[in-house]
Every structure is written in structure tokens, then in C-alpha cells.
PDB file of N, CA and C in Angstrom:
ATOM      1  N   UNK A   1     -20.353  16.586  45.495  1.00  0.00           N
ATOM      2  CA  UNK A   1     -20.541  16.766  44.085  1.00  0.00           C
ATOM      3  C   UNK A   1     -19.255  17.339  43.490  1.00  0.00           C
ATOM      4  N   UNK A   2     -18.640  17.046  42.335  1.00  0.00           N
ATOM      5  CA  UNK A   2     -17.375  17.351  41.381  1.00  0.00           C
ATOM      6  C   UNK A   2     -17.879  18.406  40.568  1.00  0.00           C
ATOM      7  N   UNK A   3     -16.930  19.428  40.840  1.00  0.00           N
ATOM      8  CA  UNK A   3     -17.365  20.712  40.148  1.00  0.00           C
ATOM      9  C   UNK A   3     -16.505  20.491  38.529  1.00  0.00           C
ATOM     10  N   UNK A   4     -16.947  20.856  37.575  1.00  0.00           N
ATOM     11  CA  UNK A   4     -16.333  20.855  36.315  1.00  0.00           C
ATOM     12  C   UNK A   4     -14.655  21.088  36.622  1.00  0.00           C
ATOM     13  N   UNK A   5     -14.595  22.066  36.778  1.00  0.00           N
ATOM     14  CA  UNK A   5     -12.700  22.332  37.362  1.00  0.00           C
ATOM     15  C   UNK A   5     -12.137  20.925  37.818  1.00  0.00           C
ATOM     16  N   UNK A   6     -12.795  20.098  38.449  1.00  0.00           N
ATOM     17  CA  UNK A   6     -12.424  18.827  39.221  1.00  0.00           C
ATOM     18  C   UNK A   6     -12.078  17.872  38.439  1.00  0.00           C
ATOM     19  N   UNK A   7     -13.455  17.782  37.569  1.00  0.00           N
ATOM     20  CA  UNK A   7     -13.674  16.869  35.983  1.00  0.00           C
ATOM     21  C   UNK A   7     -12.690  17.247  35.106  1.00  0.00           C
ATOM     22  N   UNK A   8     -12.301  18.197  34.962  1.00  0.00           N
ATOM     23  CA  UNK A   8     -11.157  18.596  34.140  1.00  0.00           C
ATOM     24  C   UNK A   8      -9.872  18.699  34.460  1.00  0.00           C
ATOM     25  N   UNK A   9      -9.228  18.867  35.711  1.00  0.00           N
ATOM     26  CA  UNK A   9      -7.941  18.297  35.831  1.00  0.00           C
ATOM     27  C   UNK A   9      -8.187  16.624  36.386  1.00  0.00           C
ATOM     28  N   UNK A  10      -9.015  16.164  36.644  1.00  0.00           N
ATOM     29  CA  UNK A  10      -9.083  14.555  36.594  1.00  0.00           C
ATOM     30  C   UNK A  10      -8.922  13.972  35.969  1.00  0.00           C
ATOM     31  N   UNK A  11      -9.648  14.184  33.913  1.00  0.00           N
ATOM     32  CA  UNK A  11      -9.574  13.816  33.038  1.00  0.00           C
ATOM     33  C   UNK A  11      -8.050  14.136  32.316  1.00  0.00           C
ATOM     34  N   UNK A  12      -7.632  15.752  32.520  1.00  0.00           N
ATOM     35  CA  UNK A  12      -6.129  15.720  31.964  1.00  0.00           C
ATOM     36  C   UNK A  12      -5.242  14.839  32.990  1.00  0.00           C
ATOM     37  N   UNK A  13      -5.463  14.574  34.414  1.00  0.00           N
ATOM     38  CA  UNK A  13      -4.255  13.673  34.544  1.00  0.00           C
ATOM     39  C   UNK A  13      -4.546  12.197  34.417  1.00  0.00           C
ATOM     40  N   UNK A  14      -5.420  11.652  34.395  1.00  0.00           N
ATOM     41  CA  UNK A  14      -6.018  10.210  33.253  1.00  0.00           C
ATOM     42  C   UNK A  14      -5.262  10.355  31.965  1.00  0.00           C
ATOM     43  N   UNK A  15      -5.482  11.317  31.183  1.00  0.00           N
ATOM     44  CA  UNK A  15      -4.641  11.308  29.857  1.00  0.00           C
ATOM     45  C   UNK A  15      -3.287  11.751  30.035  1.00  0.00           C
ATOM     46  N   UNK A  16      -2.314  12.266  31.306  1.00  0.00           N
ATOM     47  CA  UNK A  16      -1.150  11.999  31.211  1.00  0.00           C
ATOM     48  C   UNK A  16      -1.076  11.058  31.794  1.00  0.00           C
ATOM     49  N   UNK A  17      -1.523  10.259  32.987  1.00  0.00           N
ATOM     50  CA  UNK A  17      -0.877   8.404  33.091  1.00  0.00           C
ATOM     51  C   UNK A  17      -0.931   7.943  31.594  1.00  0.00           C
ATOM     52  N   UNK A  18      -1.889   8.236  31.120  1.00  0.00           N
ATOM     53  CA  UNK A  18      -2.043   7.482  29.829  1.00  0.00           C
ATOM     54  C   UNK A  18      -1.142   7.586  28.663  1.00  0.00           C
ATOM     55  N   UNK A  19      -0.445   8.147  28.657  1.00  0.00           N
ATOM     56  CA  UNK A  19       0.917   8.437  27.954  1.00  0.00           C
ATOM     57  C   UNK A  19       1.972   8.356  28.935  1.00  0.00           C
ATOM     58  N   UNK A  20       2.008   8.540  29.943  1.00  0.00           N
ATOM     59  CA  UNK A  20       3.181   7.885  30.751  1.00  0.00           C
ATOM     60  C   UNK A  20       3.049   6.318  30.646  1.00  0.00           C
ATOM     61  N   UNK A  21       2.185   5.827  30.686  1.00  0.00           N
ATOM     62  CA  UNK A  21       2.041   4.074  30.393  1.00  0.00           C
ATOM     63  C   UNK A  21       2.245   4.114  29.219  1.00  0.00           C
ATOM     64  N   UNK A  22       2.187   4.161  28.168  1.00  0.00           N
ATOM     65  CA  UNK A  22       2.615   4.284  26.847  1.00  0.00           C
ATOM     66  C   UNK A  22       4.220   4.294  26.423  1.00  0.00           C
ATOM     67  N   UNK A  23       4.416   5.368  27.178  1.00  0.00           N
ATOM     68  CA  UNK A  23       5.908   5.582  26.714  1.00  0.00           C
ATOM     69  C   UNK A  23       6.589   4.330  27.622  1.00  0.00           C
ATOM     70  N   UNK A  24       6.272   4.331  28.602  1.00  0.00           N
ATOM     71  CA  UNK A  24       6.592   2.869  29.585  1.00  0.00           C
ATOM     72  C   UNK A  24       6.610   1.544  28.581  1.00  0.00           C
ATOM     73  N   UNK A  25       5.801   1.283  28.128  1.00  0.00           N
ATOM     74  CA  UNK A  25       5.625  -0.189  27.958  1.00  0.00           C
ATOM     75  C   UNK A  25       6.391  -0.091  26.552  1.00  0.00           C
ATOM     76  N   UNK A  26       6.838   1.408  25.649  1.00  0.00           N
ATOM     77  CA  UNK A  26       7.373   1.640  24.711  1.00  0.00           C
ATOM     78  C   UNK A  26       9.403   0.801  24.808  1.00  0.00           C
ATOM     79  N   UNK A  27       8.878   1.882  26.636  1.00  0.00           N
ATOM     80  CA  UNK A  27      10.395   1.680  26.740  1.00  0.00           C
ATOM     81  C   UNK A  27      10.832   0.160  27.279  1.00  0.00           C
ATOM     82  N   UNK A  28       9.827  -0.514  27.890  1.00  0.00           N
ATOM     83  CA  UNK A  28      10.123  -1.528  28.341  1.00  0.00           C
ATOM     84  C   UNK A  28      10.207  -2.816  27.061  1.00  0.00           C
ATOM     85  N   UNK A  29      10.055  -2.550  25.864  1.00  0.00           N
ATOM     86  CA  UNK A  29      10.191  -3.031  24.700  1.00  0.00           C
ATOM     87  C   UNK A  29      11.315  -3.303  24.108  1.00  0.00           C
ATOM     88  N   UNK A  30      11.799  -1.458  23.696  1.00  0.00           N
ATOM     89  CA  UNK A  30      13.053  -1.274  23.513  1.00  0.00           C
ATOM     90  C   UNK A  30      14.279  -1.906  24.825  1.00  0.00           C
ATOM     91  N   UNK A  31      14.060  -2.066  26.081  1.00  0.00           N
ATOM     92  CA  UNK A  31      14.872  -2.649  26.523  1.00  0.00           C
ATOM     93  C   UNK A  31      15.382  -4.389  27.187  1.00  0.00           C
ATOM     94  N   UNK A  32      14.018  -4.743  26.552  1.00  0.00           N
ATOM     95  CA  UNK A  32      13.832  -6.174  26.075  1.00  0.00           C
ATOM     96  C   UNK A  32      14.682  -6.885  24.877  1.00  0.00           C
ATOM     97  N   UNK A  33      14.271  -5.602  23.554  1.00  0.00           N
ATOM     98  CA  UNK A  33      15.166  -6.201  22.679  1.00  0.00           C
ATOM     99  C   UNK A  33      16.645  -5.634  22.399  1.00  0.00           C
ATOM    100  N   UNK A  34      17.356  -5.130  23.225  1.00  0.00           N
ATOM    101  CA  UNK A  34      18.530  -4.699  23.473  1.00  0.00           C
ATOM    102  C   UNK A  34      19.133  -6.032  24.142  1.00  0.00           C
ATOM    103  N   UNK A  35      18.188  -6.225  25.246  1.00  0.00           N
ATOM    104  CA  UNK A  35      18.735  -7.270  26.071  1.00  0.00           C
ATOM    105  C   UNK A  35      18.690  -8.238  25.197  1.00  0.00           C
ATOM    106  N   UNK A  36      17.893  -8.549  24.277  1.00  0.00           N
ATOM    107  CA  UNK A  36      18.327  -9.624  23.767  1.00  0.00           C
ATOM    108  C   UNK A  36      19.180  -9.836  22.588  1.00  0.00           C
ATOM    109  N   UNK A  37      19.628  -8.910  22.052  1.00  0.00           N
ATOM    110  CA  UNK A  37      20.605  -8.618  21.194  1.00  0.00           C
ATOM    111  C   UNK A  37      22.151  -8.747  22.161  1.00  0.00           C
ATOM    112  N   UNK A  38      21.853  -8.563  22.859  1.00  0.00           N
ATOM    113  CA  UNK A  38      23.625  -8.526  24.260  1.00  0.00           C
ATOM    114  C   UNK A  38      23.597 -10.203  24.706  1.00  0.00           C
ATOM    115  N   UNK A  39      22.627 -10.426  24.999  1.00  0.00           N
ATOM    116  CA  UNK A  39      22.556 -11.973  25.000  1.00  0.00           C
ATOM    117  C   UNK A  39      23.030 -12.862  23.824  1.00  0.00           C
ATOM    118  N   UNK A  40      22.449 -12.640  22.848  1.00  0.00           N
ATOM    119  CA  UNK A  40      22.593 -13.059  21.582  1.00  0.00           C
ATOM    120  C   UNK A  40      24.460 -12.951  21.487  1.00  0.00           C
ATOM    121  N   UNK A  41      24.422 -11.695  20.820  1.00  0.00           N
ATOM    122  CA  UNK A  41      26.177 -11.471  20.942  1.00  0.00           C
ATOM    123  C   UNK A  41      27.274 -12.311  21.937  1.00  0.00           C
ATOM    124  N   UNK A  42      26.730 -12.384  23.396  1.00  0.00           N
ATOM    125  CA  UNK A  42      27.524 -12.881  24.411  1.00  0.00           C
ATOM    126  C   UNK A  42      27.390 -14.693  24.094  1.00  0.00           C
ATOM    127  N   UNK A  43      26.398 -14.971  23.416  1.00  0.00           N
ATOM    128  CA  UNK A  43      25.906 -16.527  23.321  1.00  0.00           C
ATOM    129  C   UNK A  43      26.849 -16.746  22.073  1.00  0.00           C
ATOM    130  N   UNK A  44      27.172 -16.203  21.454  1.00  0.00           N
ATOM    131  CA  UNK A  44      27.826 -16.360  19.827  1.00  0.00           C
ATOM    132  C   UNK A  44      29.057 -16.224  20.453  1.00  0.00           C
ATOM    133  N   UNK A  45      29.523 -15.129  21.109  1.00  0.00           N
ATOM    134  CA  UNK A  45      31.138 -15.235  21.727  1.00  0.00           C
ATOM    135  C   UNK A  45      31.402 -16.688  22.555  1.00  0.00           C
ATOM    136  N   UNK A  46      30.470 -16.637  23.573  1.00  0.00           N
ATOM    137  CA  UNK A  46      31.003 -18.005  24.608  1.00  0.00           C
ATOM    138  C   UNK A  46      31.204 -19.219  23.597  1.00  0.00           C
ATOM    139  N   UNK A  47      30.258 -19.894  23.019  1.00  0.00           N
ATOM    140  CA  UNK A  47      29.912 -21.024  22.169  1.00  0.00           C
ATOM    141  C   UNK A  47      31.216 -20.401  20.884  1.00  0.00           C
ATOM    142  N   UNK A  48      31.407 -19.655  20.348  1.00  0.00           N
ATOM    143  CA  UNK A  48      32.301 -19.468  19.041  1.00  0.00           C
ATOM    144  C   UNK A  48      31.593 -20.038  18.017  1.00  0.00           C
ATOM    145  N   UNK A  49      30.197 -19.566  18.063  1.00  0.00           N
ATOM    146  CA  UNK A  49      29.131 -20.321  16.618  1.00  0.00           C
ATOM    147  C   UNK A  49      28.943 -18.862  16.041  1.00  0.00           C
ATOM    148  N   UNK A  50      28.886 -19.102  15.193  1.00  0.00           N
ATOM    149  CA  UNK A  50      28.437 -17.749  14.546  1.00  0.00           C
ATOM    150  C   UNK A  50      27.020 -17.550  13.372  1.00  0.00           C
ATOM    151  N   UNK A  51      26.325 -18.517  13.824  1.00  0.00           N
ATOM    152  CA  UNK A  51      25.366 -18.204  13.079  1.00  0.00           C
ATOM    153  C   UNK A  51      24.358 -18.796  13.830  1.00  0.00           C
ATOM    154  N   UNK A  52      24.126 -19.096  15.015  1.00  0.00           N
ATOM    155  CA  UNK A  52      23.441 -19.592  16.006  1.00  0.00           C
ATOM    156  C   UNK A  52      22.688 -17.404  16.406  1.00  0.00           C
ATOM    157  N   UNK A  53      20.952 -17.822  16.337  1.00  0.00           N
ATOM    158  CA  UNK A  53      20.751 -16.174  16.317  1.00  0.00           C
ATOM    159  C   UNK A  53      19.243 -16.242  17.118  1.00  0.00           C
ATOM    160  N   UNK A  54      19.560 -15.646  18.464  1.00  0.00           N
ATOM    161  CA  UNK A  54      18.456 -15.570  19.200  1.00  0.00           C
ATOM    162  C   UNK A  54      17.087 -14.557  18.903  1.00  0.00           C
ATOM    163  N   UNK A  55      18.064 -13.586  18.441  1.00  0.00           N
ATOM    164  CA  UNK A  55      16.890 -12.880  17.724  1.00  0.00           C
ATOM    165  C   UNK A  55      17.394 -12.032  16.468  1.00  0.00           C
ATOM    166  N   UNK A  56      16.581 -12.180  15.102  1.00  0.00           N
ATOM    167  CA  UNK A  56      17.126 -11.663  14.131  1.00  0.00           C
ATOM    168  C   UNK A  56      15.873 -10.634  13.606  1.00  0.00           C
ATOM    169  N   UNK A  57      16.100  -9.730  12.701  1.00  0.00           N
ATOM    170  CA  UNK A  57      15.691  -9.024  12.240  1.00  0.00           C
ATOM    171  C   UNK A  57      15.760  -8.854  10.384  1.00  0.00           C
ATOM    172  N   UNK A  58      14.827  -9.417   9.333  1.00  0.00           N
ATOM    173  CA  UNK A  58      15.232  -8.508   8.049  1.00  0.00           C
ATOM    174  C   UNK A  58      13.716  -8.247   7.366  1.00  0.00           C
ATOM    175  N   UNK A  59      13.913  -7.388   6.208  1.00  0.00           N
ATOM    176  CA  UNK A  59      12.728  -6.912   5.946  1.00  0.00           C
ATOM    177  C   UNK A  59      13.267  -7.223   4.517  1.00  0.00           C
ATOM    178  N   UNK A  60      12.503  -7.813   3.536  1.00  0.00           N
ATOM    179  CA  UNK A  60      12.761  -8.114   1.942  1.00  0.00           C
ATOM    180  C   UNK A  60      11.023  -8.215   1.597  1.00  0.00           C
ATOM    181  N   UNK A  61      11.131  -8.336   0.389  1.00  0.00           N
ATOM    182  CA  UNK A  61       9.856  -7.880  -0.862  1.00  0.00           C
ATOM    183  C   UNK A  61       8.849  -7.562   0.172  1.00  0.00           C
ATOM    184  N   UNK A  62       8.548  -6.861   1.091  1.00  0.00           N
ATOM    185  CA  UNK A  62       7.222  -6.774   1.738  1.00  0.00           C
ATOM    186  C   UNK A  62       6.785  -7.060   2.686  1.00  0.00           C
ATOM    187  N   UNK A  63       8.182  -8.074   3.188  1.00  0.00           N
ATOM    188  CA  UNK A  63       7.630  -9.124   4.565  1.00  0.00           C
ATOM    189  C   UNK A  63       8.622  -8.884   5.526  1.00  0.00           C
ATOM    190  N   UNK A  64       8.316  -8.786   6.494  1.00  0.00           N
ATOM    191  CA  UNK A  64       9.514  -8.382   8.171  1.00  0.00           C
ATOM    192  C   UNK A  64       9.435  -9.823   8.289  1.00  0.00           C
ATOM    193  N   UNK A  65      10.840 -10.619   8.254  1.00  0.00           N
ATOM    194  CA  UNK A  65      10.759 -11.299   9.248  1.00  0.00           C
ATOM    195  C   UNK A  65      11.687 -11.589  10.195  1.00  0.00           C
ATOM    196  N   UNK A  66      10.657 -11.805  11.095  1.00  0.00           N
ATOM    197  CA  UNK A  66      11.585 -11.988  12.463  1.00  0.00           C
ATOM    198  C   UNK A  66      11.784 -13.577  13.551  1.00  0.00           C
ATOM    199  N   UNK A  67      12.685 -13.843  13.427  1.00  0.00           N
ATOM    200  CA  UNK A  67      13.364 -14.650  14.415  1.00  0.00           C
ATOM    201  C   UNK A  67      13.672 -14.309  15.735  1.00  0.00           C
ATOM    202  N   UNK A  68      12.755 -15.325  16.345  1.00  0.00           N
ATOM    203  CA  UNK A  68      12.740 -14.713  18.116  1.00  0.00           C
ATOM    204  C   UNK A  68      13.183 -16.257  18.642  1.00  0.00           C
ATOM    205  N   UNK A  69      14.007 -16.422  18.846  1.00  0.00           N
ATOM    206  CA  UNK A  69      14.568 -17.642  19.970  1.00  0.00           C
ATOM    207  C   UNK A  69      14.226 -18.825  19.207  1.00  0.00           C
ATOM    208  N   UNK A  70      14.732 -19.064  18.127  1.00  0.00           N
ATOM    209  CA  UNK A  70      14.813 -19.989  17.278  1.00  0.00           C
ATOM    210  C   UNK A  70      13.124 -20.430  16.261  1.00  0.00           C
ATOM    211  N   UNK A  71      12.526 -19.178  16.428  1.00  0.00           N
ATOM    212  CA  UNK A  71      11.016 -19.468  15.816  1.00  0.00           C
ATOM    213  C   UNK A  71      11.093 -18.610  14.936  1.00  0.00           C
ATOM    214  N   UNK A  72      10.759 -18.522  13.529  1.00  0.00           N
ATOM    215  CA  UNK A  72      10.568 -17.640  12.547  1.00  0.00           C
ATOM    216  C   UNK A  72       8.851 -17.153  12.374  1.00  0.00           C
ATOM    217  N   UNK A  73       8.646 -15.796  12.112  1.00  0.00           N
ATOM    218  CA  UNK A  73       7.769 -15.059  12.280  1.00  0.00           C
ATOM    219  C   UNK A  73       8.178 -14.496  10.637  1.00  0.00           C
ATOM    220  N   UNK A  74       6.868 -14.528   9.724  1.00  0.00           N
ATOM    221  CA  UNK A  74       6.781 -13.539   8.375  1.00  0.00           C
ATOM    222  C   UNK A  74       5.696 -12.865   8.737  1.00  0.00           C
ATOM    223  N   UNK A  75       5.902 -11.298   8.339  1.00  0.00           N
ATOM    224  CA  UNK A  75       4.619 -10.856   8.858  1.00  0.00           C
ATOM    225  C   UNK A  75       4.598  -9.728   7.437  1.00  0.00           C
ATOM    226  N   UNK A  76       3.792  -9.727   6.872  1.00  0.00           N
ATOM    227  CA  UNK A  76       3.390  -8.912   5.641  1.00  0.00           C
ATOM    228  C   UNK A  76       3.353  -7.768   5.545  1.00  0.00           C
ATOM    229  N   UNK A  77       3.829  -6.510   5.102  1.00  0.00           N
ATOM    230  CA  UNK A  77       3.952  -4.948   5.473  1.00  0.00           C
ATOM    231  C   UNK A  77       2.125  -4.676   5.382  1.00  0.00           C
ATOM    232  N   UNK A  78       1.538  -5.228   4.533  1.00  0.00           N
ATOM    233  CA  UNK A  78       0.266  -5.074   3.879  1.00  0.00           C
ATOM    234  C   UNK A  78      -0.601  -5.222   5.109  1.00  0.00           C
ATOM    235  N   UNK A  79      -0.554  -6.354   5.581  1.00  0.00           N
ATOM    236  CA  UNK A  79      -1.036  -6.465   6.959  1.00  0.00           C
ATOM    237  C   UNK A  79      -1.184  -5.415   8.023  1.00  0.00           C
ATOM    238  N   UNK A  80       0.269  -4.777   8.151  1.00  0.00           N
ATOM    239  CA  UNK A  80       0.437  -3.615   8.877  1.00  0.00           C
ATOM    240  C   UNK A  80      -0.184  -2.700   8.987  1.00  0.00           C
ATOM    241  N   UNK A  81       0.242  -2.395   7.530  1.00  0.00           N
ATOM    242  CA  UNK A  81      -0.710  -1.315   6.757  1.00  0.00           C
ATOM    243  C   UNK A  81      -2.442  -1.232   6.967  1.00  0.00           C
ATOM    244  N   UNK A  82      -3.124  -2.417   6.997  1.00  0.00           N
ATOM    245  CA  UNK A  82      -4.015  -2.352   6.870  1.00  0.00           C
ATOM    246  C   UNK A  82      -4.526  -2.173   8.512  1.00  0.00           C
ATOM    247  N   UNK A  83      -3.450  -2.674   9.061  1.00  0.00           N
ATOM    248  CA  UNK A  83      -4.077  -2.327  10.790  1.00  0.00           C
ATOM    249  C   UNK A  83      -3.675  -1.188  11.363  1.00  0.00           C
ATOM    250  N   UNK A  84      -2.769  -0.389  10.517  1.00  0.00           N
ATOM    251  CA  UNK A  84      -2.434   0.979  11.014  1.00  0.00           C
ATOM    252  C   UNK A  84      -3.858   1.656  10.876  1.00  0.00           C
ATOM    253  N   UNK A  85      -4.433   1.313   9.182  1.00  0.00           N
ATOM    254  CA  UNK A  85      -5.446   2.145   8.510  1.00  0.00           C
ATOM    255  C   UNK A  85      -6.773   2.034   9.853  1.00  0.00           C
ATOM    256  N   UNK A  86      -7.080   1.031  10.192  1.00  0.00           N
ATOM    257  CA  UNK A  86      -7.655   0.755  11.176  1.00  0.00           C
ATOM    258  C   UNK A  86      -8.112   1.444  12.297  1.00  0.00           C
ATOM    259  N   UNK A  87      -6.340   1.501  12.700  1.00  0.00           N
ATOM    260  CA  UNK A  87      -6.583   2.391  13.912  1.00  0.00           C
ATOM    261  C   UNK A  87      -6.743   3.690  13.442  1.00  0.00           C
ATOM    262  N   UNK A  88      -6.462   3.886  12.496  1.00  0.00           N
ATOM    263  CA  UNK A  88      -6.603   5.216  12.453  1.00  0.00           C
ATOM    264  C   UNK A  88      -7.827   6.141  11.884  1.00  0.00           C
ATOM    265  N   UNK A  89      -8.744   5.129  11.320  1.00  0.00           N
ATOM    266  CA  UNK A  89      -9.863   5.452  10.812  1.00  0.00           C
ATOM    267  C   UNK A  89     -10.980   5.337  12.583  1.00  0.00           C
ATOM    268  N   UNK A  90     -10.587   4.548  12.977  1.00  0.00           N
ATOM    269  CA  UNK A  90     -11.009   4.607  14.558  1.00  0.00           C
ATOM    270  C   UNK A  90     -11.092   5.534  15.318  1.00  0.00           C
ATOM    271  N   UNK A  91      -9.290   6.174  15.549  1.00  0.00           N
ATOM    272  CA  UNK A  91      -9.056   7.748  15.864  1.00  0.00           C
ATOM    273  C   UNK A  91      -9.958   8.596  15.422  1.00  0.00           C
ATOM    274  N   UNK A  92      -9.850   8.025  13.805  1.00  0.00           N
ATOM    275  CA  UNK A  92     -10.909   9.526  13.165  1.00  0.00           C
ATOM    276  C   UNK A  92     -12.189   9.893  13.934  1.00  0.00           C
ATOM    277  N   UNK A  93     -12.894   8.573  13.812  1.00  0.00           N
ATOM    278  CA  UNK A  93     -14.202   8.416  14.353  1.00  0.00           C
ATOM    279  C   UNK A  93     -14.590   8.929  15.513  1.00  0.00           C
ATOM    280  N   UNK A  94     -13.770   8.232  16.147  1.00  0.00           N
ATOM    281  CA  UNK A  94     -13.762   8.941  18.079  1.00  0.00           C
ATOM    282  C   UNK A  94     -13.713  10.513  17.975  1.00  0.00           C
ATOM    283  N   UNK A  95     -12.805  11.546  17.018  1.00  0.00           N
ATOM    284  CA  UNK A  95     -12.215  12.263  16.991  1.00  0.00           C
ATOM    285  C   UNK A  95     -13.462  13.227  16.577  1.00  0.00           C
ATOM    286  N   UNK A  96     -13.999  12.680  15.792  1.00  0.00           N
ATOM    287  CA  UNK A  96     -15.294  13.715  15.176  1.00  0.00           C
ATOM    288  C   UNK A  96     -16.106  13.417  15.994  1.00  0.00           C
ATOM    289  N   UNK A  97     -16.825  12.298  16.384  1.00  0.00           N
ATOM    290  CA  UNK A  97     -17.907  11.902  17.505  1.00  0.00           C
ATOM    291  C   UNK A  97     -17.681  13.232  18.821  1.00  0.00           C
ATOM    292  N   UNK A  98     -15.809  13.121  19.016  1.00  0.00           N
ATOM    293  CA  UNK A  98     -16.002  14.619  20.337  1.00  0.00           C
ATOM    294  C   UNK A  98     -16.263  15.851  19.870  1.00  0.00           C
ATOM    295  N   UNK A  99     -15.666  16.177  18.725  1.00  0.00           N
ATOM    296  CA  UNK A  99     -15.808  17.117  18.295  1.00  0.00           C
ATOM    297  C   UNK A  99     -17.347  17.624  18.122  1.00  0.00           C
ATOM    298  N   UNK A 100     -18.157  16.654  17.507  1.00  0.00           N
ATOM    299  CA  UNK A 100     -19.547  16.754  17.374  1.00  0.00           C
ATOM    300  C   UNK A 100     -20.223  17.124  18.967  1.00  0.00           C
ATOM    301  N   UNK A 101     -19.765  16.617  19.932  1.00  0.00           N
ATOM    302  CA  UNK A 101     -20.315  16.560  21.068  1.00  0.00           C
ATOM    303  C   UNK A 101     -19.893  17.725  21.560  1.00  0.00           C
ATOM    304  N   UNK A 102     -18.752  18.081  21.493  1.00  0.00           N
ATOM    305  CA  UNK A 102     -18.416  19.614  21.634  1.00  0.00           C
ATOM    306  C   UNK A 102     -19.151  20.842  20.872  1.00  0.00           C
ATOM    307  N   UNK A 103     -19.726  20.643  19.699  1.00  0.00           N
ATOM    308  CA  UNK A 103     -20.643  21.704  19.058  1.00  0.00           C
ATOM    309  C   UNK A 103     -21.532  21.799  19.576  1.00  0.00           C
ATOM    310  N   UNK A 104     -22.518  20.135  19.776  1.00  0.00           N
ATOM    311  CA  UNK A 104     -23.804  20.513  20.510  1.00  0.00           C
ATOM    312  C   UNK A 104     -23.659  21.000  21.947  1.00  0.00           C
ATOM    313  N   UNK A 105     -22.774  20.816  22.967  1.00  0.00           N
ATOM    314  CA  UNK A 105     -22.186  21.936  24.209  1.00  0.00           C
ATOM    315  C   UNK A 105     -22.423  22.998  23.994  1.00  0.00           C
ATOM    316  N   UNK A 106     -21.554  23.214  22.964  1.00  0.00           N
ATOM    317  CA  UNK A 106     -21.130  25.157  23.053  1.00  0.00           C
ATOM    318  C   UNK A 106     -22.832  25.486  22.351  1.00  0.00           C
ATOM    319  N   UNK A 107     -23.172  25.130  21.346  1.00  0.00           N
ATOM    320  CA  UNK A 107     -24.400  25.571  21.318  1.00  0.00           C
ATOM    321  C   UNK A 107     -26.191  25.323  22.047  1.00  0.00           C
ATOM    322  N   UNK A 108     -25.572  24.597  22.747  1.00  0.00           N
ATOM    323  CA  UNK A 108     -26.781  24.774  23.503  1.00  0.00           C
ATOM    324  C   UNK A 108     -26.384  25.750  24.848  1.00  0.00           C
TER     325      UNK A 108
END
């Protein structure tokens, strides 16, 4: 049988993998699109084209768009926005649901 003490450093090191995978797949992002920015650059030097663009980046009236290996992507800030709101009304939820579950604990 798992004594509470057990349950509780089990659960805190579940929630640090869980931010160590996080920051991981954060970083493995950021060094995806580095790499492909050094690619890009080195592809424009060899060839001497200069407007040939593996991956581009701009943001105008509202819309990111992005160019990834010759495919254009518009993606709407509004959109964003509305899936940030999302998650975060989600967070909320979860957030009070423990909290709630934590009152009825301590008081019973």
C-alpha cells in the first residue's frame, strides 16, 4: 500500500517530467527553426538567388504568415487569440475544480 508521502513525491516528480518535456519539445522547436534559417542562408549563398526562401516569417494587419519550404501558411492573430482564451479558460476550470476538491479535504 502507498502511503500519502509516496503519492506526493510521485505526483511532484510526474509534474517535473512534465515540464522537463515541455521545455524539451520547446527547445527542440527553437532548434529546428534555427536549423532552418542556416540552411536557408547557406541555400541562397551556394545557388547566388536571393529571394529563393525556405522559411520566412512576417506578421501585417493581423495575420502571421508563414512560409515553410515553399508553402504559404496565413494564420489570423484572432484565431490565436481565441485558442489561447481557450486554454486558458480550461486552466481556469481545472484550477477551481482542485481547489474546490481541496476545501472539501481540509474540511472534512
Amino acid at each position: 500500500m502507498e502511503s500519502r508521502v509516496n503519492r506526493y513525491y510521485k505526483r511532484k516528480l510526474e509534474r517535473k517530467n512534465k515540464k522537463i518535456k515541455i521545455f524539451l519539445l520547446f527547445s527542440i522547436f527553437l532548434i529546428l527553426f534555427g536549423g532552418l534559417n542556416i540552411v536557408n542562408d547557406c541555400y541562397n549563398f551556394l545557388t547566388e538567388v536571393e529571394n529563393k526562401v525556405i522559411f520566412n516569417y512576417n506578421y501585417t494587419n493581423g495575420f502571421h504568415d508563414i512560409e515553410l519550404m515553399g508553402e504559404k501558411y496565413n494564420i489570423s492573430q484572432i484565431k490565436i487569440n481565441k485558442q489561447i482564451n481557450e486554454v486558458i479558460t480550461k486552466i481556469k476550470d481545472k484550477v477551481t475544480h482542485i481547489i474546490d476538491d481541496m476545501n472539501v479535504l481540509l474540511n472534512n
